[in-house]
C-alpha atoms as a PDB file:
ATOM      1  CA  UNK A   1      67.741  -6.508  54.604  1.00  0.00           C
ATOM      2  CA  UNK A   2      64.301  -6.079  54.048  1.00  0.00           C
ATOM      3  CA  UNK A   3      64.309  -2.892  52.196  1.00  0.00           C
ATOM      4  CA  UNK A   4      66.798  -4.885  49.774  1.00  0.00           C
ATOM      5  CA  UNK A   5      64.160  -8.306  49.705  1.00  0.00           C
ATOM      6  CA  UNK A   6      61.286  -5.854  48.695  1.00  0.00           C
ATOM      7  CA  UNK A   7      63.338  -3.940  46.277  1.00  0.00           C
ATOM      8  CA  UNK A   8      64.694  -7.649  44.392  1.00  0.00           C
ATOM      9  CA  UNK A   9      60.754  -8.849  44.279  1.00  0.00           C
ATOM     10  CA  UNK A  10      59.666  -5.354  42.662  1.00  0.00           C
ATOM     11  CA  UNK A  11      62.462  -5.702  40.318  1.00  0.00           C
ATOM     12  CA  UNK A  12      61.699  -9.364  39.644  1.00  0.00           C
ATOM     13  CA  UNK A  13      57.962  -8.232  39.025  1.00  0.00           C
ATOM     14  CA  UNK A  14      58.545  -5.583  36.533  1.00  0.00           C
ATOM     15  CA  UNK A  15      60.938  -7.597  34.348  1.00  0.00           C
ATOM     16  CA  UNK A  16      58.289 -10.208  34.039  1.00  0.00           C
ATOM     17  CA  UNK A  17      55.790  -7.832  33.449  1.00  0.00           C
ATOM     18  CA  UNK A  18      58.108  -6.458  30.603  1.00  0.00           C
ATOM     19  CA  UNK A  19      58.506  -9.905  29.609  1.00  0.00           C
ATOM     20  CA  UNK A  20      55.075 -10.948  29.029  1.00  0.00           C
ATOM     21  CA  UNK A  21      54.211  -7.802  27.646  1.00  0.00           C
ATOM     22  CA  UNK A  22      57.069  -8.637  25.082  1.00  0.00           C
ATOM     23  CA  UNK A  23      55.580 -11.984  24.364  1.00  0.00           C
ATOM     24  CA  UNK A  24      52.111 -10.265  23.930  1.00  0.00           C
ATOM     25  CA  UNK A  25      53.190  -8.145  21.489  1.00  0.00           C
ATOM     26  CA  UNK A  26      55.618 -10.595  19.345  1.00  0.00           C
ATOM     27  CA  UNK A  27      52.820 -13.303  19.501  1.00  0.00           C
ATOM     28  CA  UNK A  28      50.466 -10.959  18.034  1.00  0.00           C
ATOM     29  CA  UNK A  29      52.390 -10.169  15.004  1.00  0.00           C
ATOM     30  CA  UNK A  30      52.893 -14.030  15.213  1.00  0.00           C
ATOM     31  CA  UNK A  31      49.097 -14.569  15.130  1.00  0.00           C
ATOM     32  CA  UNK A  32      48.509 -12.090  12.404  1.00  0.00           C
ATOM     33  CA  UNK A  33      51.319 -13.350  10.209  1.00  0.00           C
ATOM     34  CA  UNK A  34      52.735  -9.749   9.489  1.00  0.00           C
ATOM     35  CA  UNK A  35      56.044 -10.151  11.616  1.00  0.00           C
ATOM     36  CA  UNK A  36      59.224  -9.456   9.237  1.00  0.00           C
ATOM     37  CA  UNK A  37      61.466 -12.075   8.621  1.00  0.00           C
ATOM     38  CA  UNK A  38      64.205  -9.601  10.644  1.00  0.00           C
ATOM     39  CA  UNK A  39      62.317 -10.497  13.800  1.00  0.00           C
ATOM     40  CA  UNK A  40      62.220 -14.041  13.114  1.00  0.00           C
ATOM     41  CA  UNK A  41      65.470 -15.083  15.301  1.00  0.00           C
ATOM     42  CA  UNK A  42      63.614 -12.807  18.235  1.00  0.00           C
ATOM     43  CA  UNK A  43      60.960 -14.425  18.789  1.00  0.00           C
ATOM     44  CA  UNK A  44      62.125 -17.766  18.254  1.00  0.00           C
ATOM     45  CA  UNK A  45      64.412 -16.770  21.558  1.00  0.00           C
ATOM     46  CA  UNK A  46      61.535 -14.886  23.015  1.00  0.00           C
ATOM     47  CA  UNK A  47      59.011 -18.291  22.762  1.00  0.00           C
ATOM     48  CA  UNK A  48      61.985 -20.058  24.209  1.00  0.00           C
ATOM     49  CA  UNK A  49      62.138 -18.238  27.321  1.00  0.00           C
ATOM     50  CA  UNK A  50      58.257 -17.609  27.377  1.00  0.00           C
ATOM     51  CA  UNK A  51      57.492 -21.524  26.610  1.00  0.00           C
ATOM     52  CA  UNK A  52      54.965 -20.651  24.293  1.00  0.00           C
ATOM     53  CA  UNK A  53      53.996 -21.288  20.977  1.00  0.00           C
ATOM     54  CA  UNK A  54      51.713 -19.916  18.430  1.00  0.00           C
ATOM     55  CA  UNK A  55      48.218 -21.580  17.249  1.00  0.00           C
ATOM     56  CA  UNK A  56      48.444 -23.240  14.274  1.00  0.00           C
ATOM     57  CA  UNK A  57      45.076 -24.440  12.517  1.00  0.00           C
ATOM     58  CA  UNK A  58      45.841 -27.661  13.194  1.00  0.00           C
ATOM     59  CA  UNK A  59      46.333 -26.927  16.707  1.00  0.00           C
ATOM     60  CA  UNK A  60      43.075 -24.953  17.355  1.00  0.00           C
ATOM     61  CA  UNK A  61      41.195 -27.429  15.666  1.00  0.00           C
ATOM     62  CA  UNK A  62      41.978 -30.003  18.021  1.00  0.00           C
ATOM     63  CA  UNK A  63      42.012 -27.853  20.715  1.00  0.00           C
ATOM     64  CA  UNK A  64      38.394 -27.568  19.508  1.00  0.00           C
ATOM     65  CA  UNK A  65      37.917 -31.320  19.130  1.00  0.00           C
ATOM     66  CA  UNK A  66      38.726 -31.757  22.739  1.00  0.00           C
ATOM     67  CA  UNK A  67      36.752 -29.699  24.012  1.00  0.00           C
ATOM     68  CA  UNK A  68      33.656 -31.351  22.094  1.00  0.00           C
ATOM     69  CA  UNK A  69      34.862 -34.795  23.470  1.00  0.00           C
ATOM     70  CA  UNK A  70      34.478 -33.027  27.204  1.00  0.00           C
ATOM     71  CA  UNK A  71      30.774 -31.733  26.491  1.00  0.00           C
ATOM     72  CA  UNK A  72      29.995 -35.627  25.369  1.00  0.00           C
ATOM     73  CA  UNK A  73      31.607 -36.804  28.450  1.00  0.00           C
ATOM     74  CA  UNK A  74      29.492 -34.324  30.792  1.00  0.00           C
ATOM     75  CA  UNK A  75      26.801 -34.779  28.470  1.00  0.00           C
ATOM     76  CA  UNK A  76      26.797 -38.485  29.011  1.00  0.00           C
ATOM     77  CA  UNK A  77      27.569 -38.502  32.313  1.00  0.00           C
ATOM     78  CA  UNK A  78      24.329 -36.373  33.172  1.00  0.00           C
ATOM     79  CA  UNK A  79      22.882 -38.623  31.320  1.00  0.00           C
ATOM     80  CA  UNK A  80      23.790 -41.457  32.939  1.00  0.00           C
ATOM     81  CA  UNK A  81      23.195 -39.731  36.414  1.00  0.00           C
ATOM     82  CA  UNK A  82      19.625 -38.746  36.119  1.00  0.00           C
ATOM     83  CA  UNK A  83      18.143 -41.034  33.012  1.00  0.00           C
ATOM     84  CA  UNK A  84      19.183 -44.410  34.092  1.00  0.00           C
ATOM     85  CA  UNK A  85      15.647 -46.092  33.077  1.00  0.00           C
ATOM     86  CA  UNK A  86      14.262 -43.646  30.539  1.00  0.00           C
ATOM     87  CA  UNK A  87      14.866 -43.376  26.662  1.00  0.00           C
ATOM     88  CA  UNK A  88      16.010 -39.611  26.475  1.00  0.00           C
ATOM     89  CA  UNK A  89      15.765 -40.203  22.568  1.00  0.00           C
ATOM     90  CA  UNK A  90      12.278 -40.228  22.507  1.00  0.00           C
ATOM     91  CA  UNK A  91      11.680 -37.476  25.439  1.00  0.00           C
ATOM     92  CA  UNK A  92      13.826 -36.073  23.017  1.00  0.00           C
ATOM     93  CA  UNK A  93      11.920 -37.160  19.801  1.00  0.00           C
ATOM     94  CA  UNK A  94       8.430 -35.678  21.368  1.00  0.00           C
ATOM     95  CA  UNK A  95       9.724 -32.151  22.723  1.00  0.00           C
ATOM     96  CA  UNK A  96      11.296 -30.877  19.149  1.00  0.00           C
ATOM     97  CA  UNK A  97       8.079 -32.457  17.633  1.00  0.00           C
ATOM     98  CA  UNK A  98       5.804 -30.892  19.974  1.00  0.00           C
ATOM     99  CA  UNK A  99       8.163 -27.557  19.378  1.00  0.00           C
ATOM    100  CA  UNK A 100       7.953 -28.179  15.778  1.00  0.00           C
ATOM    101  CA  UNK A 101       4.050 -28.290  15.928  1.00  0.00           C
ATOM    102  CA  UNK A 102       3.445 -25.027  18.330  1.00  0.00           C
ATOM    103  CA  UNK A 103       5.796 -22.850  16.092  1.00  0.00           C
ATOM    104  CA  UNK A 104       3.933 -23.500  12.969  1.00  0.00           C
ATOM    105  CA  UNK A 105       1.149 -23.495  14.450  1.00  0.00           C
ATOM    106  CA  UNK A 106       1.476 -19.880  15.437  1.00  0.00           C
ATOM    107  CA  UNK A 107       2.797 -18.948  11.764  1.00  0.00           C
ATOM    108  CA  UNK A 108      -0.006 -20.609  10.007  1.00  0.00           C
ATOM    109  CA  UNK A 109      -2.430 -18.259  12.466  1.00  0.00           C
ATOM    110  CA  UNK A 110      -0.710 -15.504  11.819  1.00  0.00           C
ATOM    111  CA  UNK A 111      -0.683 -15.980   7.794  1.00  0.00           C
ATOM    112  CA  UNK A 112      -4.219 -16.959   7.674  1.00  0.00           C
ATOM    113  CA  UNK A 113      -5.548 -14.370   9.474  1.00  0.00           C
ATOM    114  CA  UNK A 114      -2.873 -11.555   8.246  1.00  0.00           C
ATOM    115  CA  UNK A 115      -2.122 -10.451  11.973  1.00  0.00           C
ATOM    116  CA  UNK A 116       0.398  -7.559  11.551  1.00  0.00           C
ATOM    117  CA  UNK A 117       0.031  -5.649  14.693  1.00  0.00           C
ATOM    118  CA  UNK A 118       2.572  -6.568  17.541  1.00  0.00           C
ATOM    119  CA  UNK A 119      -0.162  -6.772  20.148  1.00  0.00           C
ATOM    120  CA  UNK A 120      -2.579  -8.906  18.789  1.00  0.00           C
ATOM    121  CA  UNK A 121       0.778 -11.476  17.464  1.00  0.00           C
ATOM    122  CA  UNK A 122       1.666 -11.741  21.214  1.00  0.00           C
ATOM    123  CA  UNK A 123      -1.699 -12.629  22.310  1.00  0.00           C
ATOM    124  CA  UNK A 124      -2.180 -15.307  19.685  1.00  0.00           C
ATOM    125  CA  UNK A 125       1.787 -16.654  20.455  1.00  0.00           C
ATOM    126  CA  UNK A 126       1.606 -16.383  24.767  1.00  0.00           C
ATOM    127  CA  UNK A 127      -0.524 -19.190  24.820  1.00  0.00           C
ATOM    128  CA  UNK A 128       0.243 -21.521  22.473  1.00  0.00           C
ATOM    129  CA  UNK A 129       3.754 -20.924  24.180  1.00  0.00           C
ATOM    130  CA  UNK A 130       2.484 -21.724  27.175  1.00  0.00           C
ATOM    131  CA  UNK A 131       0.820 -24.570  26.027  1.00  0.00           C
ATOM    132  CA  UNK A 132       3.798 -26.371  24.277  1.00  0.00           C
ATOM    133  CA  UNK A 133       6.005 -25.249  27.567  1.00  0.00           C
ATOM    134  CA  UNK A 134       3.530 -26.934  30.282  1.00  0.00           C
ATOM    135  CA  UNK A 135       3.356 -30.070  27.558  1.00  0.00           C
ATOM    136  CA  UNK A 136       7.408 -30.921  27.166  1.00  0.00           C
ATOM    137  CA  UNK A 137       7.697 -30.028  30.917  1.00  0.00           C
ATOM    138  CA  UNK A 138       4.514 -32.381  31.546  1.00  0.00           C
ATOM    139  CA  UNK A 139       6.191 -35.377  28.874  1.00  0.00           C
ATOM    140  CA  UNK A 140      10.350 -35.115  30.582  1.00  0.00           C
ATOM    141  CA  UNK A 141       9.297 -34.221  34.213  1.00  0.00           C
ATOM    142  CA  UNK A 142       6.049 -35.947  35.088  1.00  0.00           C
ATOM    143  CA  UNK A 143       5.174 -38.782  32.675  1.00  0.00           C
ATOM    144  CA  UNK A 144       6.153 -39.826  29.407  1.00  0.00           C
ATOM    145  CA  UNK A 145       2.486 -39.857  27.871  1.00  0.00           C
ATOM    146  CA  UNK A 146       2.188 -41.484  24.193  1.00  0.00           C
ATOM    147  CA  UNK A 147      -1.080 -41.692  23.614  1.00  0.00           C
ATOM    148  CA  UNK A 148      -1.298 -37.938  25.237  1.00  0.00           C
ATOM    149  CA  UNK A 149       1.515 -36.823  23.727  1.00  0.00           C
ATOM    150  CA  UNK A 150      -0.239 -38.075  20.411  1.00  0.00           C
ATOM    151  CA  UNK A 151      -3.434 -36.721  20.695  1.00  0.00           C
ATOM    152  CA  UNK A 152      -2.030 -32.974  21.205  1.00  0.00           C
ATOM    153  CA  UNK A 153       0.488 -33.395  18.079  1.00  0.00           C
ATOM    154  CA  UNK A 154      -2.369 -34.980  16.085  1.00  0.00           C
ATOM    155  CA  UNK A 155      -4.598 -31.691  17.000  1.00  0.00           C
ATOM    156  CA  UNK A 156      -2.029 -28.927  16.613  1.00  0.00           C
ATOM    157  CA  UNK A 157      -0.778 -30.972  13.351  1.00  0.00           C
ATOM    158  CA  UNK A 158      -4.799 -30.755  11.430  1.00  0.00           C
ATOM    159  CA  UNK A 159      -6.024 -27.572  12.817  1.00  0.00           C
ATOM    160  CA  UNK A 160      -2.729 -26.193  11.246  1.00  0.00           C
ATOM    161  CA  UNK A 161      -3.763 -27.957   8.151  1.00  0.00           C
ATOM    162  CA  UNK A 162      -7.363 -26.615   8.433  1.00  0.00           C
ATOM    163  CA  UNK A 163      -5.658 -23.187   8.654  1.00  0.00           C
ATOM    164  CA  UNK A 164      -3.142 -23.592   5.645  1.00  0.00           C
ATOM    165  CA  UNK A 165      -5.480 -24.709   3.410  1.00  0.00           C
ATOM    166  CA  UNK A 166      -7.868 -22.232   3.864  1.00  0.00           C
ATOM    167  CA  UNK A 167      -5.071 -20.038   3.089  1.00  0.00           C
ATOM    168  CA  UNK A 168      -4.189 -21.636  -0.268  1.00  0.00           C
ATOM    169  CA  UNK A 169      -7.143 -20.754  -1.850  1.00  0.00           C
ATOM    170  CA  UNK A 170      -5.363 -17.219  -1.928  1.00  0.00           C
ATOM    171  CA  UNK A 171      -4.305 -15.883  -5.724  1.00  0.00           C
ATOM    172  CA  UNK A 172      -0.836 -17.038  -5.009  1.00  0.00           C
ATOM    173  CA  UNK A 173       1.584 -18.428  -7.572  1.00  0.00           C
ATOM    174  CA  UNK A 174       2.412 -21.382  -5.738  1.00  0.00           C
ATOM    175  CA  UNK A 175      -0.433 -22.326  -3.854  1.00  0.00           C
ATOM    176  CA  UNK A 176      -0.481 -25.159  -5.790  1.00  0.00           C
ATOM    177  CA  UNK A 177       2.773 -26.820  -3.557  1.00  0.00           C
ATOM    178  CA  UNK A 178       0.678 -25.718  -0.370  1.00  0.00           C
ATOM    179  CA  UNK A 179      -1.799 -27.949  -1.590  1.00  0.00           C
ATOM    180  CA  UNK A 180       0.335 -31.156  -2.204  1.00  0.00           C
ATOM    181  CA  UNK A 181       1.786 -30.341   1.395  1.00  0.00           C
ATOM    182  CA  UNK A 182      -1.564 -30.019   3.341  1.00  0.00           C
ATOM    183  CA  UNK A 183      -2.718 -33.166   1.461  1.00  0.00           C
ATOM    184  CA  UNK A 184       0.303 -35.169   1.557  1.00  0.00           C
ATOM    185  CA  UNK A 185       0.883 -34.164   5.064  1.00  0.00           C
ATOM    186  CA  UNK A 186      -3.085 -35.061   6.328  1.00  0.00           C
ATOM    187  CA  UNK A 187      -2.103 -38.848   4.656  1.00  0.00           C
ATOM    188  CA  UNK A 188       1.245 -39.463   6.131  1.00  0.00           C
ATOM    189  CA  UNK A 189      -0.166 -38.026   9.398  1.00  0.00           C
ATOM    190  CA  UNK A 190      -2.295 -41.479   9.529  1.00  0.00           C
ATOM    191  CA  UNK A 191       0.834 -43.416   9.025  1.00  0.00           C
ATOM    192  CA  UNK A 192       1.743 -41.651  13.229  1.00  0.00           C
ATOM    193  CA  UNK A 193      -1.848 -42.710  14.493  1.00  0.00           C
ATOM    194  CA  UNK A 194      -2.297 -46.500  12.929  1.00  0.00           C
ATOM    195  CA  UNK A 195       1.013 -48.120  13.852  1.00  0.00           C
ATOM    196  CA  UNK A 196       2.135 -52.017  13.526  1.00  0.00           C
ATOM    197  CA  UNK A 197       5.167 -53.986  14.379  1.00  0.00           C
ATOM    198  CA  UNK A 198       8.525 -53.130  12.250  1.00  0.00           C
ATOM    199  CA  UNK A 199       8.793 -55.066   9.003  1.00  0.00           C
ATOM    200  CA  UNK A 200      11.910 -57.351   8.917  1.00  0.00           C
ATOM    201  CA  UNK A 201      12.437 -55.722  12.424  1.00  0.00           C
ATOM    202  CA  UNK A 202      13.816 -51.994  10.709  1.00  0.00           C
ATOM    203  CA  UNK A 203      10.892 -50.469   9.148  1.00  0.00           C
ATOM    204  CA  UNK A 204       7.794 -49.807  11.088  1.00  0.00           C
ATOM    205  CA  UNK A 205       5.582 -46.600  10.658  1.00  0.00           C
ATOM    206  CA  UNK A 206       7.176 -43.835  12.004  1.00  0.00           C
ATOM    207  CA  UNK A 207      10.584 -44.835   9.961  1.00  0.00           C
ATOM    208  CA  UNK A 208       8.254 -44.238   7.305  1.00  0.00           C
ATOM    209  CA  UNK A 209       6.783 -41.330   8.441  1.00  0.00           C
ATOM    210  CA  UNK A 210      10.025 -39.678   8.621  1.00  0.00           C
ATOM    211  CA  UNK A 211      10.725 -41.216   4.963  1.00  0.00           C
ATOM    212  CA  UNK A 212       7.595 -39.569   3.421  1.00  0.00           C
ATOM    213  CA  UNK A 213       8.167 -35.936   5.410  1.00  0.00           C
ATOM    214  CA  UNK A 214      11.739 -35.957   2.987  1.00  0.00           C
ATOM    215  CA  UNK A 215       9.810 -34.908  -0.292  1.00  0.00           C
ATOM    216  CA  UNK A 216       7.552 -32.859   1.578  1.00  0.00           C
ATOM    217  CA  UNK A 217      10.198 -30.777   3.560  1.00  0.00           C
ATOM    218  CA  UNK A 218      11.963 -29.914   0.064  1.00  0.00           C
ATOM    219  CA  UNK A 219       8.443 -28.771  -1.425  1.00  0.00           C
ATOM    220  CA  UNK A 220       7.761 -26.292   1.743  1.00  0.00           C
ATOM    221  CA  UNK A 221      10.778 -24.631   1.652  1.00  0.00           C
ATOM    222  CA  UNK A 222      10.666 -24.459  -2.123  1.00  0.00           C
ATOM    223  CA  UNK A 223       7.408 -23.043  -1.575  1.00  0.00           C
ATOM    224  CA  UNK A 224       8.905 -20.571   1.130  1.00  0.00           C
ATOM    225  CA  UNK A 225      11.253 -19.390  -1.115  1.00  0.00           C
ATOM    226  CA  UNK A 226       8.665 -18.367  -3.707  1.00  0.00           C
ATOM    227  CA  UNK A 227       6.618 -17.057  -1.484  1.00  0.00           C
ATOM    228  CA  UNK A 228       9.203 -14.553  -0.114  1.00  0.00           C
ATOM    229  CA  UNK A 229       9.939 -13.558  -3.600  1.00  0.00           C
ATOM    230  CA  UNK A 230       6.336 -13.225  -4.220  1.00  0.00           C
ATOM    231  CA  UNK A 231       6.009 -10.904  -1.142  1.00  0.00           C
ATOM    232  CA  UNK A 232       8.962  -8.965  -1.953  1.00  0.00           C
ATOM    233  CA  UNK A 233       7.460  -8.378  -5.587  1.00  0.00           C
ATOM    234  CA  UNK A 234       4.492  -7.085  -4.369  1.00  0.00           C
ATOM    235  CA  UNK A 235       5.408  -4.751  -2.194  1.00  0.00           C
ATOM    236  CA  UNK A 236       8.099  -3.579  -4.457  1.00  0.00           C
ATOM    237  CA  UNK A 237       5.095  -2.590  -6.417  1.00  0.00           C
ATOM    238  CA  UNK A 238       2.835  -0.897  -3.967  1.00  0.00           C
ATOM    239  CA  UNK A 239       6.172   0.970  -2.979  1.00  0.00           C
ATOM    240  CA  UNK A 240       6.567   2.285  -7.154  1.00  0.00           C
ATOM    241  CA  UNK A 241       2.586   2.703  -6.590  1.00  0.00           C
ATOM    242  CA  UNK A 242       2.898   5.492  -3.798  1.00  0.00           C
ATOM    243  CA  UNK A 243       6.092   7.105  -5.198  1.00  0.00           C
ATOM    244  CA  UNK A 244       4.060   8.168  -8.348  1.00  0.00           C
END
């Protein structure tokens, strides 16, 4: 009797075994959309007795949407748990700007002084890393500084400036946008340090501020990009330079 009981269970195992690895393969081709019309009846019988179906677009898009709703929920939720009494859009608003600051910081060291070897890049980066780490740990953990916070934005924000226009005095083609940026950017930094009530209750200074870094964030990056074809020019040239 038990001999038989072990035997049936085996046998059970093995033909779902066989059926899933059916399925597996027949949902495949499904997936892939190179099953032949012949099999068509197949696997309609085959996701039938499987009670499956295959992912449609429409289906993994949702299936995507869902989940998105879930990370809002826990997001929210955490939220909710641990930042009952505290704004997490501006600890938010002063870590990427702090962030912001310490990373372009480093790059406008690194330009200005034309640091190329790997050693000498980590020891300028460690400890402005550092510094911007201990700062957004010191603003979301300990105490949500302003007038702190301010001060070391304001002074990684001109000695960056300091730094980029010494740089633009270079031979480069479009300096010249450098220039509007470092100047622009040195006026519109006042609008962050003298601040006043919002106007009609909407605009106050740092709307503004945001406003005016629009113009200036399109003239960077158009500036980047002619830099990096700058660059590659040149050293396409000192490349045809060694060759002959």
């Amino acid at each position: 009797m038990v001999h038989n009981k072990v035997s049936m269970t085996v046998t059970l195992r093995i033909k779902e075994a066989s059926l899933l690895l059916e399925f597996l393969t027949l949902a495949t081709h499904c997936m892939s959309g190179s099953m032949e019309n012949t099999m068509e009846t197949d696997m309609v019988a085959m996701m039938r007795r499987a009670h499956g179906h295959c992912q449609d677009p429409a289906s993994v898009t949702f299936s995507v949407l869902s989940l998105a709703m879930h990370f809002h929920g826990w997001l929210s939720f955490i939220i909710t748990l641990y930042y009952k009494d505290v704004d997490i859009t501006k600890r938010l608003d002063y870590s990427s700007a702090i962030a912001v600051l310490g990373f372009s910081l480093i790059v406008s060291i690194l330009r200005t002084f034309d640091v190329r070897v790997e050693a000498a890049r980590v020891m300028v980066s460690a400890p402005l890393l550092a510094l911007v780490t201990t700062h957004v740990l010191y603003i979301n953990f300990y105490k949500l500084d302003y007038g702190w916070n301010m001060i070391v934005c304001v002074a990684m924000g001109v000695a960056q400036l300091f730094l980029w226009a010494r740089w633009a005095v270079s031979r480069h083609p479009s300096n010249w946008k450098l220039w509007v940026v470092v100047i622009a950017s040195g006026l519109a930094m006042l609008l962050e340090i003298y601040d006043f009530p919002p106007y009609g209750g909407y605009f106050d200074v740092h709307s503004i501020w945001h406003l005016a870094t629009v113009p200036l964030t399109i003239l960077w990056w158009s500036f980047i990009r002619d830099d990096d074809e700058f660059r590659t020019s040149s050293l396409l040239k000192k490349s045809k330079t060694k060759a002959k």
